[in-house]
Protein backbone atom coordinates (compact mmCIF):
# COMPACT_ATOMS: atom_id res chain seq x y z
CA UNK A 1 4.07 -7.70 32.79
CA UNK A 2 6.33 -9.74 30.72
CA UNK A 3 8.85 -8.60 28.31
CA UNK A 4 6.89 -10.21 25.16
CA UNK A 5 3.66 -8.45 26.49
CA UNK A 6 5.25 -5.20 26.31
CA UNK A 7 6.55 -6.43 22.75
CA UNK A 8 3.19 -6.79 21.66
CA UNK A 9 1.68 -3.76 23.19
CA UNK A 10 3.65 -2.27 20.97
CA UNK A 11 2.77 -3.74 17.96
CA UNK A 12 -0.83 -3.04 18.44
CA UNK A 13 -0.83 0.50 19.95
CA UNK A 14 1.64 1.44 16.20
CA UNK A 15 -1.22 1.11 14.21
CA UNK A 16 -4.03 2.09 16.75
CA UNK A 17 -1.86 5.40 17.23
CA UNK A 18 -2.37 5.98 13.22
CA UNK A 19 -6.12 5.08 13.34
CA UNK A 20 -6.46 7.97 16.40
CA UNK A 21 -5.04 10.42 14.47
CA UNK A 22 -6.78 10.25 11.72
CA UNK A 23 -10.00 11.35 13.83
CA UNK A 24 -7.78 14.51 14.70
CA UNK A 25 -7.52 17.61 12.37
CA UNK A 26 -4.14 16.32 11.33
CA UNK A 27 -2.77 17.50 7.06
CA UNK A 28 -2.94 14.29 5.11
CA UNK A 29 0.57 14.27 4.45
CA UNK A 30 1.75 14.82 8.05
CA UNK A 31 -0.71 11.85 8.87
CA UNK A 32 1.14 9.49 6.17
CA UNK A 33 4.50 10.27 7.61
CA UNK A 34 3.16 9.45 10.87
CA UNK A 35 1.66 6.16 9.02
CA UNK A 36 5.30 5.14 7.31
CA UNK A 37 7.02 5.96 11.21
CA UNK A 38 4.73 3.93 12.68
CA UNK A 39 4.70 1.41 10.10
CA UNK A 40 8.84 1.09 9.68
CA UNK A 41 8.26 0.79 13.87
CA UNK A 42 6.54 -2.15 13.61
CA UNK A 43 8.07 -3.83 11.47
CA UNK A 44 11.51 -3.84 13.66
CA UNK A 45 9.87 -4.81 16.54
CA UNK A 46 8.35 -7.58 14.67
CA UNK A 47 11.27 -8.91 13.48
CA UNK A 48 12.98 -8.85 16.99
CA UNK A 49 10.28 -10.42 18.37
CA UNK A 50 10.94 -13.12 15.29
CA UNK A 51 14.51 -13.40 16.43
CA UNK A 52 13.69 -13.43 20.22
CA UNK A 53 12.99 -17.08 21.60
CA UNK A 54 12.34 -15.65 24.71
CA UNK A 55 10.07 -12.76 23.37
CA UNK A 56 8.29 -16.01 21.67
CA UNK A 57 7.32 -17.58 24.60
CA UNK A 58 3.42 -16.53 24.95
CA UNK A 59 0.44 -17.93 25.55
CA UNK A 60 -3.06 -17.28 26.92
CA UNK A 61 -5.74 -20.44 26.38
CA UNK A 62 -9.22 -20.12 26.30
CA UNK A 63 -9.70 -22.43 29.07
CA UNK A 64 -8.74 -19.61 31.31
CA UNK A 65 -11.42 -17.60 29.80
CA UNK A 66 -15.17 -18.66 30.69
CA UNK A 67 -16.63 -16.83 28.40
CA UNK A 68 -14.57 -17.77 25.00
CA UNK A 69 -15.78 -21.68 24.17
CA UNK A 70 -13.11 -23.91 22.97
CA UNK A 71 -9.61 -25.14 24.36
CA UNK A 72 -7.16 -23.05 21.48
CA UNK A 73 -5.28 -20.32 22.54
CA UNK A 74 -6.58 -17.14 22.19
CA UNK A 75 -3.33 -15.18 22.33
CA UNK A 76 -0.06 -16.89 21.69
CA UNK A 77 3.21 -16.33 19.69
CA UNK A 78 4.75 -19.30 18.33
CA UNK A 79 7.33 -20.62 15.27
CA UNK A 80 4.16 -19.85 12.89
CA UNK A 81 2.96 -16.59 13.88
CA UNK A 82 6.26 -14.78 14.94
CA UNK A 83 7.53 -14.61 11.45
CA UNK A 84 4.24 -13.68 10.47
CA UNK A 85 4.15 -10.61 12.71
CA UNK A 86 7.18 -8.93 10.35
CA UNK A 87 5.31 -10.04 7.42
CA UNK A 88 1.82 -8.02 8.35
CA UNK A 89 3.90 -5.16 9.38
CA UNK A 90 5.98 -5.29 6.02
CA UNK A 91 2.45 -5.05 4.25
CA UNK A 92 1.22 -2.00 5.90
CA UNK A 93 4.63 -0.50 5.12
CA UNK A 94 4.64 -1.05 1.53
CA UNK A 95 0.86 0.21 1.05
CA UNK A 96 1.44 3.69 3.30
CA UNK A 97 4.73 4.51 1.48
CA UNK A 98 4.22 3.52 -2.61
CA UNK A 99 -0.13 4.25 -2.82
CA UNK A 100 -0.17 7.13 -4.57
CA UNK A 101 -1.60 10.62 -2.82
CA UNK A 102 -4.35 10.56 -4.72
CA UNK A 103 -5.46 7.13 -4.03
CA UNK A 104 -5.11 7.46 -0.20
CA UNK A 105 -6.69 10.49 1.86
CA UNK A 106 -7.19 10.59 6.03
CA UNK A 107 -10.21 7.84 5.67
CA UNK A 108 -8.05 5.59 3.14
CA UNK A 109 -4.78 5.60 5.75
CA UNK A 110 -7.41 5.04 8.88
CA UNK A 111 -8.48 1.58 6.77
CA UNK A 112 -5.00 0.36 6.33
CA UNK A 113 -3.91 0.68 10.03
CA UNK A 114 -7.27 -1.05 10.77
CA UNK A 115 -6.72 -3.89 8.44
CA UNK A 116 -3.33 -4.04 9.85
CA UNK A 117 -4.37 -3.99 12.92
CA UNK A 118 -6.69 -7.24 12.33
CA UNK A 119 -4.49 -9.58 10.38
CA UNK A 120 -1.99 -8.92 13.38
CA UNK A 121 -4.39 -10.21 15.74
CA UNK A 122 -5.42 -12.98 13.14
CA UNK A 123 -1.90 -14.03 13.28
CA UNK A 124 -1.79 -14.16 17.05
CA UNK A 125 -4.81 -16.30 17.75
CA UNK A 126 -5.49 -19.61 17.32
CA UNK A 127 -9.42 -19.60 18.40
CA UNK A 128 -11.84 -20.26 15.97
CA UNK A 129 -14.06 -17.84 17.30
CA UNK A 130 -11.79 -14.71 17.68
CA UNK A 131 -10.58 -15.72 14.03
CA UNK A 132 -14.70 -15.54 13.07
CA UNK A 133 -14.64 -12.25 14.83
CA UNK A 134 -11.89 -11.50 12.86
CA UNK A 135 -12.91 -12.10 10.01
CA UNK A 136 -16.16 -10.51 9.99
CA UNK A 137 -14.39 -7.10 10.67
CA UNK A 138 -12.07 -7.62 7.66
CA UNK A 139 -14.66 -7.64 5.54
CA UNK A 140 -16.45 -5.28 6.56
CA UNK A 141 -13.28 -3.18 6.68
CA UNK A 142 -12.31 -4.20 2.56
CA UNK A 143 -16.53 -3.04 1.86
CA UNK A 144 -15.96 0.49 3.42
CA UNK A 145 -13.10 0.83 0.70
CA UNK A 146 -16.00 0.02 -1.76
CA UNK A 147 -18.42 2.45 -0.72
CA UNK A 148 -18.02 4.31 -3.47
CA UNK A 149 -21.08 4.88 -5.69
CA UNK A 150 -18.45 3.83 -9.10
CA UNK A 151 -17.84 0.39 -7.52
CA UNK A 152 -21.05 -0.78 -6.20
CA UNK A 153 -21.45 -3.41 -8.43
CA UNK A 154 -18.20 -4.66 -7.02
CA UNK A 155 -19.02 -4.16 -3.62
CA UNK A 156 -22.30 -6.21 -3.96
CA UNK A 157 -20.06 -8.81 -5.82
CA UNK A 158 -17.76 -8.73 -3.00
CA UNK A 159 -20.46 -8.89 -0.17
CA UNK A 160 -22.30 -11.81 -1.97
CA UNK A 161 -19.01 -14.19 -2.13
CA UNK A 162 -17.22 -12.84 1.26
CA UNK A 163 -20.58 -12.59 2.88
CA UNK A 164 -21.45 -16.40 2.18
CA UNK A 165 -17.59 -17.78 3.13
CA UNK A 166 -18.30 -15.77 6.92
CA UNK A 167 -21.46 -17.15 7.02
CA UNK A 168 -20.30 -20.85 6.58
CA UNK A 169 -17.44 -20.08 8.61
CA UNK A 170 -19.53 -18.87 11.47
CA UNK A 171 -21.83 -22.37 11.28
CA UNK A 172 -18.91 -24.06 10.93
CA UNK A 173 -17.05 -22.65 14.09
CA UNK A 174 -20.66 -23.21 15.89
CA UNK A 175 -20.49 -26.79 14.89
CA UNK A 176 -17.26 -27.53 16.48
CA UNK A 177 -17.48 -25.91 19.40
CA UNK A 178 -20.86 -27.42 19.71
CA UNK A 179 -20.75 -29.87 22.90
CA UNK A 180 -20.05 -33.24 21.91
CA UNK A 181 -18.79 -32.76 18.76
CA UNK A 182 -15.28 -34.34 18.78
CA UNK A 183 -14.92 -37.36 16.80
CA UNK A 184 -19.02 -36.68 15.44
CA UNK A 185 -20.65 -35.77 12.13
CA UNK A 186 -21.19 -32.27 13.26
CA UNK A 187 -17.42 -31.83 13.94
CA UNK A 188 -17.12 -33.51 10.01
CA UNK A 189 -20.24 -31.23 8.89
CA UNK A 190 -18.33 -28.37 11.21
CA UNK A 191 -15.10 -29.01 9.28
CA UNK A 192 -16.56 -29.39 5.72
CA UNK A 193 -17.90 -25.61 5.33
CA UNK A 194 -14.66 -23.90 7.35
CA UNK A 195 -12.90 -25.52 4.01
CA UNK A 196 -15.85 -23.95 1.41
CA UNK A 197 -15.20 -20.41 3.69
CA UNK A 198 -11.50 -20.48 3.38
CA UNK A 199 -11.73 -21.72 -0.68
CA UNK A 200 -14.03 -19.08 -0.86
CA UNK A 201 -12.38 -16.56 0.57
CA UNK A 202 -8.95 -17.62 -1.29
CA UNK A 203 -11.18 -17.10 -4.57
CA UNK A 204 -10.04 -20.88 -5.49
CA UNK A 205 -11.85 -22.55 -8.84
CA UNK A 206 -15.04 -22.78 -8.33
CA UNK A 207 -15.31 -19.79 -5.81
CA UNK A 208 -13.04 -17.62 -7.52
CA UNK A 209 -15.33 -15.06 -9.86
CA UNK A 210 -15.18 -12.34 -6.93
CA UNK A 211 -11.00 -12.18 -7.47
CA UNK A 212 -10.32 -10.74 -11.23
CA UNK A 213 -13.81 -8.58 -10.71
CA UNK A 214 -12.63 -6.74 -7.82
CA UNK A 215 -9.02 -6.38 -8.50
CA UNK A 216 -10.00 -5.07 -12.97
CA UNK A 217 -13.12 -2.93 -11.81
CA UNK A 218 -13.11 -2.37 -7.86
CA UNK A 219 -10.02 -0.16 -6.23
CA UNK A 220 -6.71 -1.95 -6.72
CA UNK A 221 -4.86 -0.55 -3.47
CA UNK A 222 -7.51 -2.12 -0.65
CA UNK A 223 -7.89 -5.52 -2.59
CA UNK A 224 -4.28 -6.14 -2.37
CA UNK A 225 -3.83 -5.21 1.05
CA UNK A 226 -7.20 -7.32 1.78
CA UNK A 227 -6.14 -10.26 -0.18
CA UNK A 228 -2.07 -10.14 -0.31
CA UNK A 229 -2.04 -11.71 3.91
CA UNK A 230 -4.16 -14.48 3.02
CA UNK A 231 -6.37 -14.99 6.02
CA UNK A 232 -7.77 -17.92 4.39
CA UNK A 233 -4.54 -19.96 4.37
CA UNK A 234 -3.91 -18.98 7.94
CA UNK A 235 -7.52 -20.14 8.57
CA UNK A 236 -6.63 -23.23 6.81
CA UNK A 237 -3.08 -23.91 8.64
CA UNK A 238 -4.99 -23.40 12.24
CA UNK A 239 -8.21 -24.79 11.63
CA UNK A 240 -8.34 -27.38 8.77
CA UNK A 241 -4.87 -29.28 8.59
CA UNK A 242 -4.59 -30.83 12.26
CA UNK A 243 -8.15 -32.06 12.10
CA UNK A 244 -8.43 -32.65 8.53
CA UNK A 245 -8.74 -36.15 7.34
CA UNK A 246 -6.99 -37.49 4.35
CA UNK A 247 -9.61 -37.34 2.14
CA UNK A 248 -10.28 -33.87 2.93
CA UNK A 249 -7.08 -32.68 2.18
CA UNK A 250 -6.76 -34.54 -0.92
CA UNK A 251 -9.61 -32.79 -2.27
CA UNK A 252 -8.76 -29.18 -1.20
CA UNK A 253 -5.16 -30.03 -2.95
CA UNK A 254 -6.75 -31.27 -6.18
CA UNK A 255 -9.06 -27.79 -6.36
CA UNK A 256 -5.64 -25.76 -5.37
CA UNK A 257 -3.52 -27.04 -8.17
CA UNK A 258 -6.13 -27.50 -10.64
CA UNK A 259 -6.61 -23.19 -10.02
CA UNK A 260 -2.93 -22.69 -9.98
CA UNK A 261 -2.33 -23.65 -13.39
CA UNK A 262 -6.03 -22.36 -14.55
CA UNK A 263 -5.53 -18.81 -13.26
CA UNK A 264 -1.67 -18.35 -14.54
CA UNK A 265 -2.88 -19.22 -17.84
CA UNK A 266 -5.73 -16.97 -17.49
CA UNK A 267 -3.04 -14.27 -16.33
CA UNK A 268 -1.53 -14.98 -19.88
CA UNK A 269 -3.94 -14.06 -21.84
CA UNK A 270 -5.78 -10.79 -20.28
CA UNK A 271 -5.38 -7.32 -22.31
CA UNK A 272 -6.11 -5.13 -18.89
CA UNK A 273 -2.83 -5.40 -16.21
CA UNK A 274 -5.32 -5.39 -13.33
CA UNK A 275 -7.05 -8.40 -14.43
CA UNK A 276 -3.75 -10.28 -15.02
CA UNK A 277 -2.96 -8.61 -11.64
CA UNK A 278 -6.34 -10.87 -10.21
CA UNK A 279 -5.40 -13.99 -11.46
CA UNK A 280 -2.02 -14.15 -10.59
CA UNK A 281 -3.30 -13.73 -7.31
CA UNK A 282 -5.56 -16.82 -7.72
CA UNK A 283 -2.42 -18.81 -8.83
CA UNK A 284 0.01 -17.83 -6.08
CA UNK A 285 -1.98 -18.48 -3.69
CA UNK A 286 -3.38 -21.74 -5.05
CA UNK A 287 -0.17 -23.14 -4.44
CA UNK A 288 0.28 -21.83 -1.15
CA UNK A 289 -3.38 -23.84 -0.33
CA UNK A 290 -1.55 -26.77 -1.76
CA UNK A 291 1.32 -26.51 0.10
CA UNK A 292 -1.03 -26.05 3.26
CA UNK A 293 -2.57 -29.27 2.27
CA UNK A 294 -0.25 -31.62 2.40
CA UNK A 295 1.04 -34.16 5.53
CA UNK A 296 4.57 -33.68 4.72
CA UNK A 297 6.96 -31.95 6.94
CA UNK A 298 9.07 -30.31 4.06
CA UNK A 299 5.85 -29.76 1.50
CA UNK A 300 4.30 -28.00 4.37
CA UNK A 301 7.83 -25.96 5.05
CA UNK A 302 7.77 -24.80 1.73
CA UNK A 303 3.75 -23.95 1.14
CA UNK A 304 5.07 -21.39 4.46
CA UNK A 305 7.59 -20.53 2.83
CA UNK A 306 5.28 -19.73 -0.54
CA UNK A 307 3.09 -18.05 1.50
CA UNK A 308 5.61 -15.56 2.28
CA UNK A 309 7.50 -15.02 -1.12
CA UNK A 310 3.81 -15.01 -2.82
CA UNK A 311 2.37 -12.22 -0.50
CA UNK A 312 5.58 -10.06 -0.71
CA UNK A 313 5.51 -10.57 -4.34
CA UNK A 314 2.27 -10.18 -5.37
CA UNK A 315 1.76 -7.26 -3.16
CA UNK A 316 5.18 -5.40 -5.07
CA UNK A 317 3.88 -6.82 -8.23
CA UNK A 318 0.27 -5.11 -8.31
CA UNK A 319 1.58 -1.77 -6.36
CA UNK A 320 3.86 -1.20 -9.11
CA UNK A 321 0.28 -1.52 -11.45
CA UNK A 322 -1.04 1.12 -9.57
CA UNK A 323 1.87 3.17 -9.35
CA UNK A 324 2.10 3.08 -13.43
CA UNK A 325 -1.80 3.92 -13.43
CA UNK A 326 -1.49 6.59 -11.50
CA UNK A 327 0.74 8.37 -14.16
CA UNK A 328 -0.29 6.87 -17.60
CA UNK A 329 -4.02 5.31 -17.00
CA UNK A 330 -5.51 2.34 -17.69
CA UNK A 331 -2.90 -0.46 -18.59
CA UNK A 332 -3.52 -1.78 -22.02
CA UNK A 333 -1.36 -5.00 -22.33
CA UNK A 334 -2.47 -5.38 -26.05
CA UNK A 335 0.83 -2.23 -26.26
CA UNK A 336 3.76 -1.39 -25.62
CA UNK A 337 3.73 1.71 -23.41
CA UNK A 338 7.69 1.83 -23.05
CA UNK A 339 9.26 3.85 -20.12
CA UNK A 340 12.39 1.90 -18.79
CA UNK A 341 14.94 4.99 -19.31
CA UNK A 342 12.36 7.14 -17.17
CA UNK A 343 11.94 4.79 -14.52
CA UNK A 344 14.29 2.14 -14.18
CA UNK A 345 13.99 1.49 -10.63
CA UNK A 346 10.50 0.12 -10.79
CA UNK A 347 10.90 -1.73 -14.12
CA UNK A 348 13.55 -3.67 -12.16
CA UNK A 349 11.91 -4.24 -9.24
CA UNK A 350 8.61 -5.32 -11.05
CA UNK A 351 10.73 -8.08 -13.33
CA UNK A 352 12.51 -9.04 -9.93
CA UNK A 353 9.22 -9.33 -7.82
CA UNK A 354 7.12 -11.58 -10.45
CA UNK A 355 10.45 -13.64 -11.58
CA UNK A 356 9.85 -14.49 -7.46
CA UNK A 357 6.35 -15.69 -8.00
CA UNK A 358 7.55 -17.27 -10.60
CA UNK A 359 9.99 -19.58 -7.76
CA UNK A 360 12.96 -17.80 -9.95
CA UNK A 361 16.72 -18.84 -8.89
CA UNK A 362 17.97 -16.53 -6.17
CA UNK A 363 14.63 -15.59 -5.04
CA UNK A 364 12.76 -16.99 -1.83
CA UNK A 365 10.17 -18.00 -4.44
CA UNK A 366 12.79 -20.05 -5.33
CA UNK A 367 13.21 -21.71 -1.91
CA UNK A 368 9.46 -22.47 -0.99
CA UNK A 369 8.69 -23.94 -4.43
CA UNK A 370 11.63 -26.63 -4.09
CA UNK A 371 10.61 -27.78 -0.97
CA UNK A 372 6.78 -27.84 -2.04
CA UNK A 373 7.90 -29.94 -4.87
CA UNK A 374 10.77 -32.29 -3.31
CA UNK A 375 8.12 -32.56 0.15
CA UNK A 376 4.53 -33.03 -2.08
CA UNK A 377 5.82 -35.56 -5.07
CA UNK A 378 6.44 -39.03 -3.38
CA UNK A 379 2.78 -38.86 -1.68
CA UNK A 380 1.09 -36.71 -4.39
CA UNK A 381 3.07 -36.91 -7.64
CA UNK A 382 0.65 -34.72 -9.83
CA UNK A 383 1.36 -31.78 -7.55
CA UNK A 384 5.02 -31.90 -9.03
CA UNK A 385 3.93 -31.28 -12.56
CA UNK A 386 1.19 -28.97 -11.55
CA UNK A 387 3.51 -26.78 -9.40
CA UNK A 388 6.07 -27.32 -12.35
CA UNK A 389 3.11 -25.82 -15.67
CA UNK A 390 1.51 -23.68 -12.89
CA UNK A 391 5.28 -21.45 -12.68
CA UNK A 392 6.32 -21.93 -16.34
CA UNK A 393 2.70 -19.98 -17.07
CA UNK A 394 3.19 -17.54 -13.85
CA UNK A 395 6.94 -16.87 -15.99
CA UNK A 396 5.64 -15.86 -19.09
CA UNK A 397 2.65 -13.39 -17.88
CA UNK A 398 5.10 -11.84 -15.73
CA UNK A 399 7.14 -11.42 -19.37
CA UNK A 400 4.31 -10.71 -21.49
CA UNK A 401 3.41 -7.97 -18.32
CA UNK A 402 6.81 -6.22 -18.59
CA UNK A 403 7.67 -5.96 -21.90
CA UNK A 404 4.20 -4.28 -22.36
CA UNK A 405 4.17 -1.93 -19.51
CA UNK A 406 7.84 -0.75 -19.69
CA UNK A 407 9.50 -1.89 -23.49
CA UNK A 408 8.80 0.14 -26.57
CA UNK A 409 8.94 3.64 -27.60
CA UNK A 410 7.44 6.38 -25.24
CA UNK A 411 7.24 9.61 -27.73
CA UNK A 412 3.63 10.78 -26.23
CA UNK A 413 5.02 10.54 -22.53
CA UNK A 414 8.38 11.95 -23.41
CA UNK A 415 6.82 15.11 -25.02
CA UNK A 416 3.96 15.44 -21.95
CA UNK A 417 5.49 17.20 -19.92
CA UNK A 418 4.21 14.65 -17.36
CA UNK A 419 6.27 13.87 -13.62
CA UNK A 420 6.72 10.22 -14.53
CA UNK A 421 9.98 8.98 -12.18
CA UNK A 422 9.19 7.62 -8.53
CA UNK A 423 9.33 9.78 -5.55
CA UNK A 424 12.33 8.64 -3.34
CA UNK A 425 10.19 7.16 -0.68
CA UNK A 426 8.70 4.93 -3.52
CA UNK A 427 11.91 4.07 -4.62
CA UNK A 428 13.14 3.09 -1.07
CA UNK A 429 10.09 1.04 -0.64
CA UNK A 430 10.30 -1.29 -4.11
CA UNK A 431 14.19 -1.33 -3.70
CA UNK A 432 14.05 -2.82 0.19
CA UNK A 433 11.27 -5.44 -0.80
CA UNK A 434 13.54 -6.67 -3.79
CA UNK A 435 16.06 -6.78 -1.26
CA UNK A 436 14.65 -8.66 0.91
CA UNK A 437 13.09 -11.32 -1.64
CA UNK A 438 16.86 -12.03 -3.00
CA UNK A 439 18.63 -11.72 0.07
CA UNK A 440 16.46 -14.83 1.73
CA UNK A 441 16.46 -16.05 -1.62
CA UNK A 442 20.33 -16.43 -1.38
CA UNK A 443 20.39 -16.93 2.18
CA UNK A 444 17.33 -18.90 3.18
CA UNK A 445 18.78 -20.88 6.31
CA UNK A 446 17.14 -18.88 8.97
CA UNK A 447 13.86 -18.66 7.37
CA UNK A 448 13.51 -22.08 6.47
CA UNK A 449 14.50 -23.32 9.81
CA UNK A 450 11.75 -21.71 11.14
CA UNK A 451 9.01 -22.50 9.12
CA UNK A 452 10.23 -25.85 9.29
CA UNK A 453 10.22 -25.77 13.01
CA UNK A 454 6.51 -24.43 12.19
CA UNK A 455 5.62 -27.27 10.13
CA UNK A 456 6.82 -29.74 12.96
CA UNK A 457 4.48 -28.00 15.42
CA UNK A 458 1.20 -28.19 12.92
CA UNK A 459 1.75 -32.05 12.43
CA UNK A 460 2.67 -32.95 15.68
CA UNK A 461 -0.76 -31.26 16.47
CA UNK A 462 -2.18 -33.01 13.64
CA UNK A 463 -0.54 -36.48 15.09
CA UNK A 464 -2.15 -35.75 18.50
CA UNK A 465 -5.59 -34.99 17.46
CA UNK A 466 -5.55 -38.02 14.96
CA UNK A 467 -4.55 -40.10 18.16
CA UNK A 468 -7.50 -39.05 20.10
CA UNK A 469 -5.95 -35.96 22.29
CA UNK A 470 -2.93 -38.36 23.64
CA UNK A 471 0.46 -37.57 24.22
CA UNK A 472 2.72 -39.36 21.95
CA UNK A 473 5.08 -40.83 24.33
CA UNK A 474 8.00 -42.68 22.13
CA UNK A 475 11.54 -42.40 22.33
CA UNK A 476 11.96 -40.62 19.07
CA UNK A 477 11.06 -36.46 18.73
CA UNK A 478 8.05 -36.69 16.45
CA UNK A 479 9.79 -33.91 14.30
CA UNK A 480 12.90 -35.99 13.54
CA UNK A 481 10.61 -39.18 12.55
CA UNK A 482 8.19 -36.42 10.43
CA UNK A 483 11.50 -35.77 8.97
CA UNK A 484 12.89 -39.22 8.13
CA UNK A 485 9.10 -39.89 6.27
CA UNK A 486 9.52 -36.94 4.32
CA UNK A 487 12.93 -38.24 2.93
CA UNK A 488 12.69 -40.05 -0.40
């Protein structure tokens, strides 16, 4: 067995060890400790695995599998997935050590190792039918959070809209594995509802009603970790861009920005902080769609890169919520609830975390917007001014959001009585994600280099399917001549 396969053994047994023990007589407390061990585990070994060329070097087709249809490969680690591995694993961190006790019991820790445990495989395959497995069991996985009599009107919500983006993904996956469909209608027909699933599932304009429902009304904690990955841009990076036509991408670009800029201006004007939680989802992630969407080298580097910043972000952002609603409420953003002097750490961290999404200076946000911009505006100039409105919005919810939930006096809480800092491990965990947003923000080089190198692979897949399955052969590196087009 190879080095990298005993890597990613690893990786999977961390979270499989948490999910075993939670079938086990184990205190709820002991079994979160275990969860936070395992989770700050997997997230070293995911990074040196991202550092590792050597570690990086896997790969299992299916053509050495009868029984999976389809020539992808079914396990691999590559420039896209490796620094995704660290990213999944930072997730799962972040839930098990900020969620409030309340909020998470033995069942509630066994379905974020099992969600974990998914979107690492997600990341790790490149077959459309594992990622239609996949898929299927994170649903099902974010509906057993819902089970709760209080949000079945959510959960039927939910199942409606995730229920109809699996079951177009599934007849789309049948259509392209379908023989002699390459170069067909059905392959077209095949392609067409993967894009409605993954729109779908990234609740973009008009497929986005499920998103602000679930996150005001339905439980906060699962929705994030369900939605903060984004499976459907990973669905749209593996599936949709190197067979994509123009056209198609055109159009998926147009729906992205148009529900950037509609949800951060929704996210402006919403009185409840979960709602405004929802559609700065929708916005975020919006532009990481368009990023996805584009043939450029660098606009693809930096919709990666968006991806990234957004999910870390957006994750911190809305845990923060939940953290505040755990001691005060319901957030009312008609008020100011004040707090700063009581917990300074997290009013901090939640300014530094949305000034990311907002592509702030010093921020990785920073990093993957300029690229998305200076990549996207020769071929696609509107993108420019929609990234451009879409962040000046994002910027002033995130203000409007912190001066209500932390500025103003705080009498009633003062005089409660009420426990209202952060423990230390909640501390620890907003501190390190700020961290970690400035520090690539400031020093980007190695992360950009490798979603660049990322980028290169997707188009030179791209160029190679466009050209019929056959082997460029010129005396230029396709990623230095993707390159020179992406200069102005």
């Amino acid at each position: 067995m190879s080095d990298a396969w005993l890597w990613l053994t690893g990786l999977v047994s961390l979270p499989s060890l948490v999910i075993g023990a939670s079938f086990l007589r184990v205190d709820v407390e002991r079994l979160r400790r275990l969860a936070v061990a395992s989770a700050v585990a997997m997230l070293l070994a995911a990074l040196v695995i991202a550092v590792s060329p050597p570690l990086r070097a896997l790969s299992i087709r299916t053509s050495a599998l009868g029984w999976v249809p389809g020539g992808e490969a079914i396990i691999r680690i590559d420039p896209l997935s490796a620094v995704l591995l660290p990213f999944a694993a930072g997730l799962w961190l972040l839930t098990v050590a900020v969620t409030p006790r309340a909020a998470l019991d033995q069942g509630g820790l066994r379905r974020t190792a099992l969600a974990t445990l998914i979107t690492l495989a997600s990341f790790l395959t490149e077959s459309a039918v594992v990622l239609l497995l996949l898929s299927v069991a994170s649903v099902w996985t974010f509906l057993s959070a819902l089970a709760n009599p209080a949000h079945q009107y959510q959960r039927r919500i939910v199942a409606a809209y995730l229920g109809f983006s699996t079951l177009l993904f599934g007849i789309g996956v049948a259509l392209l594995i379908a023989p002699g469909a390459p170069g067909t209608i059905l392959e077209v027909a095949g392609m067409w509802l993967i894009v409605i699933a993954a729109l779908v599932r990234k609740g973009i304009v008009p497929f986005h009603a499920w998103v602000p429902e679930v996150f005001d009304h339905g439980r906060l904690g699962p929705a994030i970790l369900f939605c903060a990955p984004q499976g459907g841009a990973y669905m749209t990076v593996v599936l949709i861009v190197p067979r994509a036509s123009p056209d198609m991408l055109r159009v998926i670009a147009i729906l992205a920005l148009g529900t950037a800029v509609y949800g951060a201006a929704l996210a402006l004007v919403q009185t409840s902080a979960r709602r405004a939680c929802g559609y700065l989802f929708m916005s975020q992630s919006a532009l990481v769609m368009a990023g996805l969407d584009c043939t450029s080298v660098s606009a693809l580097a930096g919709g990666l890169l968006v991806w990234l910043s957004a999910g870390l972000a957006f994750a911190g952002l809305a845990r923060c919520v939940l953290v505040l609603e755990t001691r005060r409420g319901r957030l009312d953003l008609t008020t100011y609830h004040g707090g700063y002097e009581r917990m300074p750490v997290l009013a901090i961290s939640f300014l530094a975390m949305g000034l990311a999404c907002t592509g702030f200076p010093g921020t990785l946000g920073f990093v993957g917007q300029e690229l998305l911009v200076d990549g996207a505006v020769d071929a696609f100039p509107v993108m420019g001014f929609a990234v451009v409105i879409a962040s000046a919005l994002t910027g002033l919810a995130v203000l409007r959001m912190y001066f209500s939930l932390f500025c103003g006096r705080s009498d009633a809480l003062a005089h409660s009585g009420l426990r209202f800092g952060l423990t230390r491990r909640e501390a620890w965990a907003f501190v390190a994600l700020v961290i970690t947003l400035v520090g690539f923000g400031v020093a980007p080089r190695p992360l950009v280099d490798s979603r660049f190198a990322a980028s290169d692979e997707i188009l030179r897949l791209r160029r190679v399917r466009m050209l019929g399955g056959q082997a460029l052969d010129t005396g230029t590196p396709l990623t230095t001549g993707l390159r020179s087009q992406s200069q102005p």
